[in-house]
C-alpha atoms as a PDB file:
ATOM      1  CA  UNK A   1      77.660 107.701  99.123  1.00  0.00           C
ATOM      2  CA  UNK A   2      76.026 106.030  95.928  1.00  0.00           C
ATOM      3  CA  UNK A   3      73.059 104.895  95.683  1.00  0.00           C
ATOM      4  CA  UNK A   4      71.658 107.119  98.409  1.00  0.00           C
ATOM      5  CA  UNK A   5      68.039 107.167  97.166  1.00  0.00           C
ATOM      6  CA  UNK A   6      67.784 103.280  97.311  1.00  0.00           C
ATOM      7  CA  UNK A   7      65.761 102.108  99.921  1.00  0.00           C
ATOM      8  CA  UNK A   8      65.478  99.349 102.461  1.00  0.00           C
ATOM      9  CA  UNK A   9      62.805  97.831 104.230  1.00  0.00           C
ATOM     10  CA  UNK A  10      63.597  95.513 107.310  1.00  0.00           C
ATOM     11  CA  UNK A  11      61.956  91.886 106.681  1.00  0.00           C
ATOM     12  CA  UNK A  12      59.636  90.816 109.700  1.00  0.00           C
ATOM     13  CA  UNK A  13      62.181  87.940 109.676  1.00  0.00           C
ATOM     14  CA  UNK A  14      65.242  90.361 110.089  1.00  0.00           C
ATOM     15  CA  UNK A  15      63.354  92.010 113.197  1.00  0.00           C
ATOM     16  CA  UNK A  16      61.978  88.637 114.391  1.00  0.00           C
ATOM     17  CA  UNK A  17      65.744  87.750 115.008  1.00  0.00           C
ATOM     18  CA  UNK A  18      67.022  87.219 118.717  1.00  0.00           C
ATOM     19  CA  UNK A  19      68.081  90.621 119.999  1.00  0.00           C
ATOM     20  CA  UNK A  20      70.034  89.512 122.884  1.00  0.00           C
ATOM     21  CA  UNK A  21      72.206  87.596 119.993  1.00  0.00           C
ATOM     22  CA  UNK A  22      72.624  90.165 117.677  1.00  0.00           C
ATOM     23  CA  UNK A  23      75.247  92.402 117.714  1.00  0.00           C
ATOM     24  CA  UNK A  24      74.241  95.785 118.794  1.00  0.00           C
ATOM     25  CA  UNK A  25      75.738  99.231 117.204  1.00  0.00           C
ATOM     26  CA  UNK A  26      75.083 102.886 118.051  1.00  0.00           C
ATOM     27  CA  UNK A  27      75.081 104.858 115.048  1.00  0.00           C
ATOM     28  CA  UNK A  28      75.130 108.707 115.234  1.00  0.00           C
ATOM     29  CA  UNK A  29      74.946 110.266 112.229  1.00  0.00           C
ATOM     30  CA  UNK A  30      73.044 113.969 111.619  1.00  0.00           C
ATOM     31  CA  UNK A  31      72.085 112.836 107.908  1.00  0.00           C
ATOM     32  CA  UNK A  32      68.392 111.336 108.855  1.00  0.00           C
ATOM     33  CA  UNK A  33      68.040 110.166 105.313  1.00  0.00           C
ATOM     34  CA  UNK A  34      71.531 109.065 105.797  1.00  0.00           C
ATOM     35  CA  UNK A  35      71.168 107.528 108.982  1.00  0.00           C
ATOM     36  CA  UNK A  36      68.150 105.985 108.280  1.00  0.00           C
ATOM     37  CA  UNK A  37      69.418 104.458 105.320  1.00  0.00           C
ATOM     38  CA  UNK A  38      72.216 103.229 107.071  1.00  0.00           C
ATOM     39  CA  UNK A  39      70.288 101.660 110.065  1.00  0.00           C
ATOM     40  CA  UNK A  40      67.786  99.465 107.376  1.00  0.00           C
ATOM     41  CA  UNK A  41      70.629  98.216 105.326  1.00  0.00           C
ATOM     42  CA  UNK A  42      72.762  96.820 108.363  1.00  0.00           C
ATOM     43  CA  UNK A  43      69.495  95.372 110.235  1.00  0.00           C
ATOM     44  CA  UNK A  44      68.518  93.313 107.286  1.00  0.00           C
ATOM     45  CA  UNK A  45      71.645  92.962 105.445  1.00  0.00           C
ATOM     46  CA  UNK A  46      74.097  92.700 108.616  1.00  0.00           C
ATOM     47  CA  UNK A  47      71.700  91.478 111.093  1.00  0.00           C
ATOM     48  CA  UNK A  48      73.295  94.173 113.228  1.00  0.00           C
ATOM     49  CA  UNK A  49      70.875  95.318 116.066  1.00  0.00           C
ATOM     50  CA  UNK A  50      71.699  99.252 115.004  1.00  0.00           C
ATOM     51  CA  UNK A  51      70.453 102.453 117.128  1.00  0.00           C
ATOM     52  CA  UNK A  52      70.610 105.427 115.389  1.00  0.00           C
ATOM     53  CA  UNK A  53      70.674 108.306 116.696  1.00  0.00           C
ATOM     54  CA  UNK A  54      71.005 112.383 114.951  1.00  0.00           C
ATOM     55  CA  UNK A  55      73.620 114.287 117.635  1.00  0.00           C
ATOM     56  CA  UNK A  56      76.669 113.583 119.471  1.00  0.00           C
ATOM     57  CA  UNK A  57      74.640 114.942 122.618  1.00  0.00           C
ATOM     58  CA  UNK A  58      71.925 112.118 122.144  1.00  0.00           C
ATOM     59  CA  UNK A  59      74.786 109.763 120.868  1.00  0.00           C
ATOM     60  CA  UNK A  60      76.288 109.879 124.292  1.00  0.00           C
ATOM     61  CA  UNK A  61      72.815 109.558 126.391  1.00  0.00           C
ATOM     62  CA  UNK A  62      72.211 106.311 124.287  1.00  0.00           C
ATOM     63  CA  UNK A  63      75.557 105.090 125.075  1.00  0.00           C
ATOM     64  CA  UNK A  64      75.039 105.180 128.927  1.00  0.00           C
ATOM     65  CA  UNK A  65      71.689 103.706 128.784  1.00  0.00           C
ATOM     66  CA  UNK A  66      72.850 101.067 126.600  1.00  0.00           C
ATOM     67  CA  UNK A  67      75.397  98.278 126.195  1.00  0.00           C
ATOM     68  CA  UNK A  68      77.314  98.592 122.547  1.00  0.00           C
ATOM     69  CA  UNK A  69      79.723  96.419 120.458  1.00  0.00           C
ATOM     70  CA  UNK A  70      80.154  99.022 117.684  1.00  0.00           C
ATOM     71  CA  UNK A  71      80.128 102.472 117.532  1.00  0.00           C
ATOM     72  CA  UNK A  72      79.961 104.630 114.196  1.00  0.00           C
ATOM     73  CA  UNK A  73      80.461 107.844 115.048  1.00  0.00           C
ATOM     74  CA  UNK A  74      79.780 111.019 111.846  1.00  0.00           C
ATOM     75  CA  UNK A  75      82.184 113.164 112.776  1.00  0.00           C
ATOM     76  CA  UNK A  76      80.857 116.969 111.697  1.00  0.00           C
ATOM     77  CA  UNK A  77      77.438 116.719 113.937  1.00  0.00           C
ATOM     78  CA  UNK A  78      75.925 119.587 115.984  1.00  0.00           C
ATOM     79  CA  UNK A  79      75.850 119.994 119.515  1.00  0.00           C
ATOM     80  CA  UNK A  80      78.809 117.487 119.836  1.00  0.00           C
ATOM     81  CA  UNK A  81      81.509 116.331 117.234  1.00  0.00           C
ATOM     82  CA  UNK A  82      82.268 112.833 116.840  1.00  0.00           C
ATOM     83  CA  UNK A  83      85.964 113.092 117.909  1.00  0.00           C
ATOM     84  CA  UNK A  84      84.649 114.777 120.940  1.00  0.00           C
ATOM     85  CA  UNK A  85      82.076 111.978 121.317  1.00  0.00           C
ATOM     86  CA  UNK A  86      84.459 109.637 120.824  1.00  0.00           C
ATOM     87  CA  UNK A  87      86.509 110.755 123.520  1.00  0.00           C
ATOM     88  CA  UNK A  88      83.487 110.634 126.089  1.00  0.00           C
ATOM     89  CA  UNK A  89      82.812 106.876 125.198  1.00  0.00           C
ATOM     90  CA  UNK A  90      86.352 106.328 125.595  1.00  0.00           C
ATOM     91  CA  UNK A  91      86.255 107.505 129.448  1.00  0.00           C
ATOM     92  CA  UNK A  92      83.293 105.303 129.640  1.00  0.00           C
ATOM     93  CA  UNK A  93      84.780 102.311 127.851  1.00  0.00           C
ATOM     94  CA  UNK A  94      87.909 101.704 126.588  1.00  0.00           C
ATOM     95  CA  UNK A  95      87.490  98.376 124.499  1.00  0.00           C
ATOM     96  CA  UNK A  96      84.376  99.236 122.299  1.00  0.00           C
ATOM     97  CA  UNK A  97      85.368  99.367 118.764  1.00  0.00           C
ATOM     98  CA  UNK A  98      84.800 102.764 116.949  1.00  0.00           C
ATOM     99  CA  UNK A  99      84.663 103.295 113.091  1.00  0.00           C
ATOM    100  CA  UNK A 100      84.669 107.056 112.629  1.00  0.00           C
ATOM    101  CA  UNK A 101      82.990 108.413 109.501  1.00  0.00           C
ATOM    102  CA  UNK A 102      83.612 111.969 107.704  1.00  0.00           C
ATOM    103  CA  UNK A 103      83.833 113.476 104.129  1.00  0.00           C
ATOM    104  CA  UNK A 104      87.027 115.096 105.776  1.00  0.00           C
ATOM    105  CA  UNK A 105      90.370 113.849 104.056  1.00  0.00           C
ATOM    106  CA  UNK A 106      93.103 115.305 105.680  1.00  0.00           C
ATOM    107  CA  UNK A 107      95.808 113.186 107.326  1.00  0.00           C
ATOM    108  CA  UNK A 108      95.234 115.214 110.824  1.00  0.00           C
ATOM    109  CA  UNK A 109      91.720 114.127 110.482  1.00  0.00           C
ATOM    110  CA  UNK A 110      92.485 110.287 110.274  1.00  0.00           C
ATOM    111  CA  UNK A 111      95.024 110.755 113.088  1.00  0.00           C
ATOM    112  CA  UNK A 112      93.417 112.517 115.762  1.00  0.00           C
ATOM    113  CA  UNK A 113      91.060 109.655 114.964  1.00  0.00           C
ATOM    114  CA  UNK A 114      93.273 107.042 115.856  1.00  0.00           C
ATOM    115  CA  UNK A 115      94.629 109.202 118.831  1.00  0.00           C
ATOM    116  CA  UNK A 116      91.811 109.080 120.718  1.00  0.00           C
ATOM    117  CA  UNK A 117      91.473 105.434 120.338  1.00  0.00           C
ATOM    118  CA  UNK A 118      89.159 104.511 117.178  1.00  0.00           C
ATOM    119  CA  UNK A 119      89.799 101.658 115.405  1.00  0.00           C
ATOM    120  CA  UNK A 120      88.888 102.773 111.648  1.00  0.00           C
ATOM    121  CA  UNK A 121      87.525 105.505 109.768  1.00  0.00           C
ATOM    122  CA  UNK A 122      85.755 105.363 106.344  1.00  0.00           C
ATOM    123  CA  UNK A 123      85.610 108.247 104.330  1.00  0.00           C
ATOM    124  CA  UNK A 124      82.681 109.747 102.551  1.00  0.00           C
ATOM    125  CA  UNK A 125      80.866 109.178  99.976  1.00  0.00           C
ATOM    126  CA  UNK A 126      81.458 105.753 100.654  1.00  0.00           C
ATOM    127  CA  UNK A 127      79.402 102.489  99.479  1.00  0.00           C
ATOM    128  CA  UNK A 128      76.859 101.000 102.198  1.00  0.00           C
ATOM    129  CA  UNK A 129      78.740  97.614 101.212  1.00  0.00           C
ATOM    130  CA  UNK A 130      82.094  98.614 102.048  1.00  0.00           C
ATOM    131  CA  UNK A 131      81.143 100.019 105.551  1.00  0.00           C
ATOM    132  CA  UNK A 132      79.683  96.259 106.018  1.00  0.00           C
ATOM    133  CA  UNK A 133      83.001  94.826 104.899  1.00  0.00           C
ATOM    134  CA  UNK A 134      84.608  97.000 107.547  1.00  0.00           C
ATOM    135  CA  UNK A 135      82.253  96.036 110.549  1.00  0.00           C
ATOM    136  CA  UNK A 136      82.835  92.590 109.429  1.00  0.00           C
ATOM    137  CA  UNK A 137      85.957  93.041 109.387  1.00  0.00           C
ATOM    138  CA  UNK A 138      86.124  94.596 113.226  1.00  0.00           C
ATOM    139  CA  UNK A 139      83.919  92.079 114.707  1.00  0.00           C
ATOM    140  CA  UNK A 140      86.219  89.111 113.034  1.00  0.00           C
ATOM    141  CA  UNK A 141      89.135  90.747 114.512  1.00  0.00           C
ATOM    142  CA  UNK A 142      87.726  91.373 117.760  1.00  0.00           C
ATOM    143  CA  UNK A 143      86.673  87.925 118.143  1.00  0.00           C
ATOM    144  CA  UNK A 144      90.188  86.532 117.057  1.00  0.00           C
ATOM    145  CA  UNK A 145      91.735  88.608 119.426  1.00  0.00           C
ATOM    146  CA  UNK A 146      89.413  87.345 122.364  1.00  0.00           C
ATOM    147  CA  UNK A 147      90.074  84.168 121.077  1.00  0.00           C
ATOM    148  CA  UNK A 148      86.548  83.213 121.227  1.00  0.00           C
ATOM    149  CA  UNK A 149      86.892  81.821 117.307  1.00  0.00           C
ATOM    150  CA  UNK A 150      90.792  81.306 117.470  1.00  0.00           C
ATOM    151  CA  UNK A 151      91.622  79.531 121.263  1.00  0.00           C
ATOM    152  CA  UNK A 152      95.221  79.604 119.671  1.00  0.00           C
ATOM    153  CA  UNK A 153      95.758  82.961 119.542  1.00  0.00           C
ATOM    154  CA  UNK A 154      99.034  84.644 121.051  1.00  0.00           C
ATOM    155  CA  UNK A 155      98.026  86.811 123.385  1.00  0.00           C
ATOM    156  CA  UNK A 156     100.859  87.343 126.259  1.00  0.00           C
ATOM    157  CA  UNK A 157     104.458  88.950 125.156  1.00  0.00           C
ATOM    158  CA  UNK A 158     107.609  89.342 126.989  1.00  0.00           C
ATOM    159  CA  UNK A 159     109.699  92.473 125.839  1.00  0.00           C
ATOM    160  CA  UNK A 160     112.332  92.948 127.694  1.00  0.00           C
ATOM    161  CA  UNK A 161     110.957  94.851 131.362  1.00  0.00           C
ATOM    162  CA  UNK A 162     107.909  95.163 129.943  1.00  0.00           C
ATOM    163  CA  UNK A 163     104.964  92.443 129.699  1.00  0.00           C
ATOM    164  CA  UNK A 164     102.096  92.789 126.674  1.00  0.00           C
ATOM    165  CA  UNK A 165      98.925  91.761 127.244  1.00  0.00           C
ATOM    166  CA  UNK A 166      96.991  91.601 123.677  1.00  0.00           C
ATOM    167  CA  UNK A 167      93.711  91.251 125.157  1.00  0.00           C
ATOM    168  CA  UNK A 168      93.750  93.884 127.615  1.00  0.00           C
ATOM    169  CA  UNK A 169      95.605  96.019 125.421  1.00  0.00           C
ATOM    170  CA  UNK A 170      98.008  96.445 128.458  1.00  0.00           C
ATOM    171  CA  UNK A 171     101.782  97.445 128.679  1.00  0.00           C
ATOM    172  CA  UNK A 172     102.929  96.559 131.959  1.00  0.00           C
ATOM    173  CA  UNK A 173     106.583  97.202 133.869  1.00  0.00           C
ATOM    174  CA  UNK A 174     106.436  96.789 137.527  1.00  0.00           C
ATOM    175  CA  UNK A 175     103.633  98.875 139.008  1.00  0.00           C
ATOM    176  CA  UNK A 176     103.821 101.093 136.070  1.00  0.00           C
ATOM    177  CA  UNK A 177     100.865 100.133 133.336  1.00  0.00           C
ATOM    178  CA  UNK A 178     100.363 101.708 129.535  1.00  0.00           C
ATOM    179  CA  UNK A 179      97.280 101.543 127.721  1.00  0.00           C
ATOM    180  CA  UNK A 180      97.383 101.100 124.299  1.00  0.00           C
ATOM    181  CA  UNK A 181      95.010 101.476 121.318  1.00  0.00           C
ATOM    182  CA  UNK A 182      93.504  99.022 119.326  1.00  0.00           C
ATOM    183  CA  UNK A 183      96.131 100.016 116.548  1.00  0.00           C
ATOM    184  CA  UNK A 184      98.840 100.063 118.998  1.00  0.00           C
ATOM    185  CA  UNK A 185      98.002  97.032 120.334  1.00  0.00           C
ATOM    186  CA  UNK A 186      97.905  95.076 116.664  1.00  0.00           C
ATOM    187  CA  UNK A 187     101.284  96.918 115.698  1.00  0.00           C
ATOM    188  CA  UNK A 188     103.418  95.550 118.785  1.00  0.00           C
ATOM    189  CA  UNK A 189     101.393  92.370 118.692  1.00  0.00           C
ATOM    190  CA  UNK A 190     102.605  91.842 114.589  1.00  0.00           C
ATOM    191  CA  UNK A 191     105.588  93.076 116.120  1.00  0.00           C
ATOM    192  CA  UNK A 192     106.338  90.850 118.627  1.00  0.00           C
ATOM    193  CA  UNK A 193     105.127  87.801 116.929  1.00  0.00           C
ATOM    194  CA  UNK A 194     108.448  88.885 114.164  1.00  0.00           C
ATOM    195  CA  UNK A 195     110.289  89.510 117.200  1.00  0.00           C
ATOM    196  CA  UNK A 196     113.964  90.012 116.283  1.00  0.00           C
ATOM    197  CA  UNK A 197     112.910  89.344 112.384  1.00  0.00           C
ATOM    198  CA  UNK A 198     111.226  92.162 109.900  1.00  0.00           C
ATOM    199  CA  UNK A 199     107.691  92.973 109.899  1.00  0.00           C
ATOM    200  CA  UNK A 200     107.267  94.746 106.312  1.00  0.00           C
ATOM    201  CA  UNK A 201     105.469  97.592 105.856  1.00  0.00           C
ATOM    202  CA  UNK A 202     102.981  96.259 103.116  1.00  0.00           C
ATOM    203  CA  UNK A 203     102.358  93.086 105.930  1.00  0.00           C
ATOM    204  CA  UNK A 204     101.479  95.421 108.791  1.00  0.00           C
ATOM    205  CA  UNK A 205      98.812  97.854 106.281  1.00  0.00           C
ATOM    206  CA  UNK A 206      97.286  94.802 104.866  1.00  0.00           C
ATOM    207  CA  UNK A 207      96.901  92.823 108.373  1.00  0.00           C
ATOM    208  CA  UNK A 208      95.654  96.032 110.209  1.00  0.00           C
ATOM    209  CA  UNK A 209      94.554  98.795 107.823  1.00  0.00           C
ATOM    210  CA  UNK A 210      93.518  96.070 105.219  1.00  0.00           C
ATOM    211  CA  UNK A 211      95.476  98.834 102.526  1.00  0.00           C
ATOM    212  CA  UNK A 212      98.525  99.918 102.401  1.00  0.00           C
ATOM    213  CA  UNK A 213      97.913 103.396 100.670  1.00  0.00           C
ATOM    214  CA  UNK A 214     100.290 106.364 101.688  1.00  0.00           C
ATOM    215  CA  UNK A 215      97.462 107.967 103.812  1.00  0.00           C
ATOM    216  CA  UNK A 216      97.505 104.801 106.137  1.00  0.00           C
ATOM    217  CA  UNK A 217     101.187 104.112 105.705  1.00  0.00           C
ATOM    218  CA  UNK A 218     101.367 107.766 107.172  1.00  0.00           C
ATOM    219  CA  UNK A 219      98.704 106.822 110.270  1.00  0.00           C
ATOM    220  CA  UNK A 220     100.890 103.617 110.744  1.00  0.00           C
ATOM    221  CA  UNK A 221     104.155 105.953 111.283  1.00  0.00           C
ATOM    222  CA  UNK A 222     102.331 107.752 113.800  1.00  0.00           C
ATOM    223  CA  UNK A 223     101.483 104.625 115.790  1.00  0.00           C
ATOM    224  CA  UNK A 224     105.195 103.487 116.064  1.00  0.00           C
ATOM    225  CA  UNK A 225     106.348 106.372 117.136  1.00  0.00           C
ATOM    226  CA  UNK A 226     104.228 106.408 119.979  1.00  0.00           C
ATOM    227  CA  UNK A 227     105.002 102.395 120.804  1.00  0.00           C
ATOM    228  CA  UNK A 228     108.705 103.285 120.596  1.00  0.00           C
ATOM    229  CA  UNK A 229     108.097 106.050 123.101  1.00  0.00           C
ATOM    230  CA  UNK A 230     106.253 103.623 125.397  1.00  0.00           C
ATOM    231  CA  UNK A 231     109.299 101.245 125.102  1.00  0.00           C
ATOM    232  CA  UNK A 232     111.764 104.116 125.541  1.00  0.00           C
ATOM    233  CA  UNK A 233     112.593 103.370 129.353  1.00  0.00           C
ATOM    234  CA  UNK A 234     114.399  99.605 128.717  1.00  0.00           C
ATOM    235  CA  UNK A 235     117.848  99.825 126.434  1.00  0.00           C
ATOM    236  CA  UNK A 236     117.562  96.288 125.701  1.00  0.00           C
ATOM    237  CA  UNK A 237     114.469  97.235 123.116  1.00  0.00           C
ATOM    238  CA  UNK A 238     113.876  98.956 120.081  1.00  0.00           C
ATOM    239  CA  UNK A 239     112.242  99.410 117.413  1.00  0.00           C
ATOM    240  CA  UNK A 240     114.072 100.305 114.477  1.00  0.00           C
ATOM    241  CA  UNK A 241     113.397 101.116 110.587  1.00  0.00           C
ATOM    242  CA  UNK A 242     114.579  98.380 108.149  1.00  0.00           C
ATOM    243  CA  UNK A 243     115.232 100.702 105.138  1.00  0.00           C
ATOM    244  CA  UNK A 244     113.145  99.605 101.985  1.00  0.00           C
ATOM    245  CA  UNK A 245     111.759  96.528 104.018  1.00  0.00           C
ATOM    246  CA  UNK A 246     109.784  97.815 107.165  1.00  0.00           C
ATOM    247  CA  UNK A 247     110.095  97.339 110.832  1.00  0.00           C
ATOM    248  CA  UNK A 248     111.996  95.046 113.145  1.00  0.00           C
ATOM    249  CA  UNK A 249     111.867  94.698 117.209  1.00  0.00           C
ATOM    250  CA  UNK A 250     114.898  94.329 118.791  1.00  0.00           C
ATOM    251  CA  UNK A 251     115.119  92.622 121.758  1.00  0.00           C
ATOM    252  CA  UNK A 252     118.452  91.827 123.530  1.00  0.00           C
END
């Protein structure tokens, strides 16, 4: 992180703000400095009502007690790791957005991320800025897919048997429902809206990941495999690789 002994100082204006319409986020990171660093720069920079807290353990208590629409989660903390905090808010909620962040770099890292149903993951050192660009980014996308800035917004998809619900994040066929992550759920949704046409490979990174570097392009690979095994049970659909293009979904 640069710039780490900058400091921030929250403006009585900045804490004189409307709670109940600020955007709360539970931030568990075992840095204090860190953390505390953190928590000034989104309150008066973001506006962001942020909680921080030092442990996975007190991560989750804070989570119960509270309602969240962000979680940033540090991923080597004691008592309890982020992934397995992660997973715990996930049995509590499975819509809250989740930015996990680590100064691990390995692709099994960034997947078992996006396994257990995060939405991003920033890597460290990283710049305070470009974790604001991110939540920005997660909030936009979150409204657009609630439609709450965007009432045009696909959200329903027919696919053969099965029916996709973009707002739920739902797969349903029959009785028989499949919940997808917030990556899975943007991946079928660029999908579908190219139904029968490509979907390149640089559009999905750019629209989803926001960059199409081979680490993500690897994460993305991981995501269709998983909607093409969700899809598996109607022959009328699949998924197939365009070679040197991207991705099209084939529905007869």
């Amino acid at each position: 992180m640069q710039n780490q002994n900058q400091t921030f100082s929250v403006s009585q204006g900045a804490t004189s703000i409307n709670k109940k319409k600020m955007k709360k986020i539970l931030l568990v990171e075992d840095d204090p400095n860190l953390g505390l660093l953190l928590q000034d720069y989104l309150q008066l920079k973001g506006k962001f009502d942020v909680v921080l807290c030092t442990d996975g353990e007190e991560g989750l208590r804070a989570f119960n007690k509270q309602n969240f629409d962000l979680c940033i989660l540090d991923v080597m903390m004691p008592k309890k790791d982020g992934f397995t905090l992660g997973k715990d808010i996930r049995k509590i909620n499975t819509q809250v957005p989740m930015i996990f962040a680590t100064a691990k770099t390995m692709l099994e890292d960034k997947s078992a991320a996006y396994d257990l149903g995060g939405d991003d993951y920033i890597t460290k050192p990283f710049r305070i800025e470009e974790l604001l660009l991110r939540i920005n980014a997660m909030f936009k996308r979150v409204a657009n897919k609630t439609g709450s800035n965007d009432e045009g917004v696909e959200s329903q998809f027919s696919i053969g048997k099965y029916n996709f619900d973009y707002t739920t994040q739902i797969i349903t066929a029959g009785e028989h429902t499949q919940k997808l992550s917030t990556k899975e759920a943007e991946l079928l949704r660029l999908l579908c809206l190219k139904k029968n046409t490509v979907l390149t490979r640089e559009e999905a990174l750019l629209t989803i990941w926001h960059d199409d570097n081979y680490f993500n392009g690897r994460s993305m690979d991981v995501f269709l495999s998983k909607l093409r095994k969700y899809l598996r049970d109607d022959s009328t659909v699949e998924i197939i690789n365009v070679h040197g293009k991207g991705y099209k979904l084939l529905v007869n």
